[in-house]
Protein backbone atom coordinates (compact mmCIF):
# COMPACT_ATOMS: atom_id res chain seq x y z
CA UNK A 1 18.41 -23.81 -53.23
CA UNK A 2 15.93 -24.94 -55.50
CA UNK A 3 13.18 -22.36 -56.15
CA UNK A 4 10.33 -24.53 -56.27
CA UNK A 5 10.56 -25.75 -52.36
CA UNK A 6 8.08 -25.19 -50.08
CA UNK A 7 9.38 -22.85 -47.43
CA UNK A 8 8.49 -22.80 -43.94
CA UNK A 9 8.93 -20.49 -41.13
CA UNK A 10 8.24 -23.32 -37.55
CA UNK A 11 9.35 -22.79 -34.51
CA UNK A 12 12.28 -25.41 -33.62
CA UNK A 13 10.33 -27.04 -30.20
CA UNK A 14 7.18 -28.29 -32.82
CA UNK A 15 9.66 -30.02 -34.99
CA UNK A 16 9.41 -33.89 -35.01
CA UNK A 17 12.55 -35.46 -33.61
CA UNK A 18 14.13 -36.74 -36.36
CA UNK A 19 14.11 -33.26 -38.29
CA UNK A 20 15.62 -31.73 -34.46
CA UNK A 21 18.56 -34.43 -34.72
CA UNK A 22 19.51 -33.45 -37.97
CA UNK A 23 19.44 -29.98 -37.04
CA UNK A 24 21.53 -30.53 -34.35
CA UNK A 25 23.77 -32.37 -36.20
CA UNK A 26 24.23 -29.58 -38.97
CA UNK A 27 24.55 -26.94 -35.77
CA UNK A 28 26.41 -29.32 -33.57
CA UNK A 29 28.44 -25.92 -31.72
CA UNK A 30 25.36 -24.39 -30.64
CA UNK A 31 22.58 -22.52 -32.70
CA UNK A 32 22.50 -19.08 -31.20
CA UNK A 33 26.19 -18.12 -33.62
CA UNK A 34 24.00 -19.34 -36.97
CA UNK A 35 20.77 -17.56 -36.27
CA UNK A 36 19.82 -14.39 -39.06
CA UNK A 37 17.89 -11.65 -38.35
CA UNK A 38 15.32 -9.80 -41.22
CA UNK A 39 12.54 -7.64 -40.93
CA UNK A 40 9.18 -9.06 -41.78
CA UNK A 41 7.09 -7.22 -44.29
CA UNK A 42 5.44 -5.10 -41.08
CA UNK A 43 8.82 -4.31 -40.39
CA UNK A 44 9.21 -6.67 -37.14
CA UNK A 45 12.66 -8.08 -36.98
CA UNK A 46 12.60 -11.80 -36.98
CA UNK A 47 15.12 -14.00 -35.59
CA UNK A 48 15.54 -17.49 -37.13
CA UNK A 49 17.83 -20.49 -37.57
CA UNK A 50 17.79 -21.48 -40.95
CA UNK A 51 17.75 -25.32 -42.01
CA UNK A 52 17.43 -26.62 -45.45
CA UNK A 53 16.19 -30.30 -46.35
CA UNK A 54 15.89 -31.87 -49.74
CA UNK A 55 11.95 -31.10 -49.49
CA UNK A 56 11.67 -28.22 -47.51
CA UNK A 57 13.06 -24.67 -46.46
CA UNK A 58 12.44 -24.26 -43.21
CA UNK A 59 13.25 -20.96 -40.82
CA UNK A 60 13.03 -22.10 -37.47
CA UNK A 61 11.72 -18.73 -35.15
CA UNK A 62 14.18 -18.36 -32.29
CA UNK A 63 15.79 -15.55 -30.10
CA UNK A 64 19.30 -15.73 -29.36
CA UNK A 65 18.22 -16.55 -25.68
CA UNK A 66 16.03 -18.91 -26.84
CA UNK A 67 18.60 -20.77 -29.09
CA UNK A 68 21.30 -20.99 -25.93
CA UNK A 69 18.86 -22.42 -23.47
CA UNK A 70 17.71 -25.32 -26.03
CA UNK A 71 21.13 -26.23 -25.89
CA UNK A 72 21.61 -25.59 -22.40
CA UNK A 73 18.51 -27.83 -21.29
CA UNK A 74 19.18 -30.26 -23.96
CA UNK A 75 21.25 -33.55 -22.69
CA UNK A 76 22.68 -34.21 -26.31
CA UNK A 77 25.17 -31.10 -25.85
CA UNK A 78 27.99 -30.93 -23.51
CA UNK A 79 28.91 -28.18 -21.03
CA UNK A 80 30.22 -26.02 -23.61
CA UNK A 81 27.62 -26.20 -25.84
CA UNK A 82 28.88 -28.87 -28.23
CA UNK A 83 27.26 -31.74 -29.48
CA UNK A 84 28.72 -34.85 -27.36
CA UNK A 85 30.96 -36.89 -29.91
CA UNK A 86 29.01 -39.97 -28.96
CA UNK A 87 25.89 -38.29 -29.63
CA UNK A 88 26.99 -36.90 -33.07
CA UNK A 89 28.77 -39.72 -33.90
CA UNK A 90 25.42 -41.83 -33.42
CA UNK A 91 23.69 -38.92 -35.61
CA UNK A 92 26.27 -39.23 -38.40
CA UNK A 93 25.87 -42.76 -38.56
CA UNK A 94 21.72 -42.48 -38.83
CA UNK A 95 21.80 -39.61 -41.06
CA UNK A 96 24.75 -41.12 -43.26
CA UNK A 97 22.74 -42.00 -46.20
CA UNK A 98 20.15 -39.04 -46.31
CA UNK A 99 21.46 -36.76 -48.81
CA UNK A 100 19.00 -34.16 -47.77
CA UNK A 101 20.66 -31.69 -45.45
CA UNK A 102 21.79 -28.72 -47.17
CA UNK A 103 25.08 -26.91 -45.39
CA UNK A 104 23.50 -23.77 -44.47
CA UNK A 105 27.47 -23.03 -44.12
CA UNK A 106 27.63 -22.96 -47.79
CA UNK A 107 24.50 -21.77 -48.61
CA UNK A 108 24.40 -18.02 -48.89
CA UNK A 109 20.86 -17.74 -50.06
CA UNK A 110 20.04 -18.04 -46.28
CA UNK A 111 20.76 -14.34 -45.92
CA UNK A 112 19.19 -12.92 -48.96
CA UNK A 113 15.42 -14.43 -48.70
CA UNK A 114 13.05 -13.63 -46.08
CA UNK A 115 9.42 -13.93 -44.81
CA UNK A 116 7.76 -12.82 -48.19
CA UNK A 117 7.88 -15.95 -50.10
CA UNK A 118 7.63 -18.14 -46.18
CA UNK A 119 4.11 -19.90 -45.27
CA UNK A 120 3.93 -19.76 -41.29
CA UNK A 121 3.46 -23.21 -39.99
CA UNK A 122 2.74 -23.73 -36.00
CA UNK A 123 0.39 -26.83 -36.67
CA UNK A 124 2.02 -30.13 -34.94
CA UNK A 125 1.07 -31.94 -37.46
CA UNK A 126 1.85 -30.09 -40.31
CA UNK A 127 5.28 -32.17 -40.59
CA UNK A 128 3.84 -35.43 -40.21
CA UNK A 129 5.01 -36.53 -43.69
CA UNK A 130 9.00 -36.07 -42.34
């Protein structure tokens, strides 16, 4: 992860589209399995989904519950809780030249950072530039 990147803790549902297919193509089995937990610098635990972009470092604020029923009430994900093949195959093919989704898979850095060094974020517009 590069250390200069602005990082930003956003809650998933304020997220323009584009940014929530991506997502959901990098978490295509669900989100609630990928979320980390950390306690804040009050000593809250915080519950997020991480998602890295080529700009930004972003920490999306979700409960577990909250991060089953976005799948559940979202029509992109199958019964099971799977991105629909037609759905991420469509994703794949928009997102095919963007270079700026970071496997947060394969990026270990996820676990060891938290809210310290994370601007909150909750304005809509704040992402407008994505």
């Amino acid at each position: 992860m590069a250390i200069n990147k602005p990082r930003v803790i956003k809650d998933y549902n304020k997220l323009d589209k584009e940014l929530q297919q991506q997502i959901k193509l990098l978490y295509a089995d669900g989100f609630a399995d990928h979320l980390i937990h950390f306690f804040d610098k009050d000593g809250i635990k915080v519950t997020v989904l991480p998602f890295e972009t080529e700009d930004k470092y972003y920490m999306l604020r979700m409960t577990e519950n909250e991060a089953v029923a976005i799948v559940e009430d979202d029509d992109d994900f199958d019964e099971d809780g799977f991105l629909k093949s037609e759905v991420k195959q469509e994703y794949e093919d928009k997102f095919a030249e963007m270079d700026n989704i970071v496997d947060a898979e394969e990026d270990d850095s996820f676990d060891d950072e938290y809210d310290d060094d994370f601007d909150e974020d909750d304005s809509e517009a704040a992402d407008d530039d994505e």
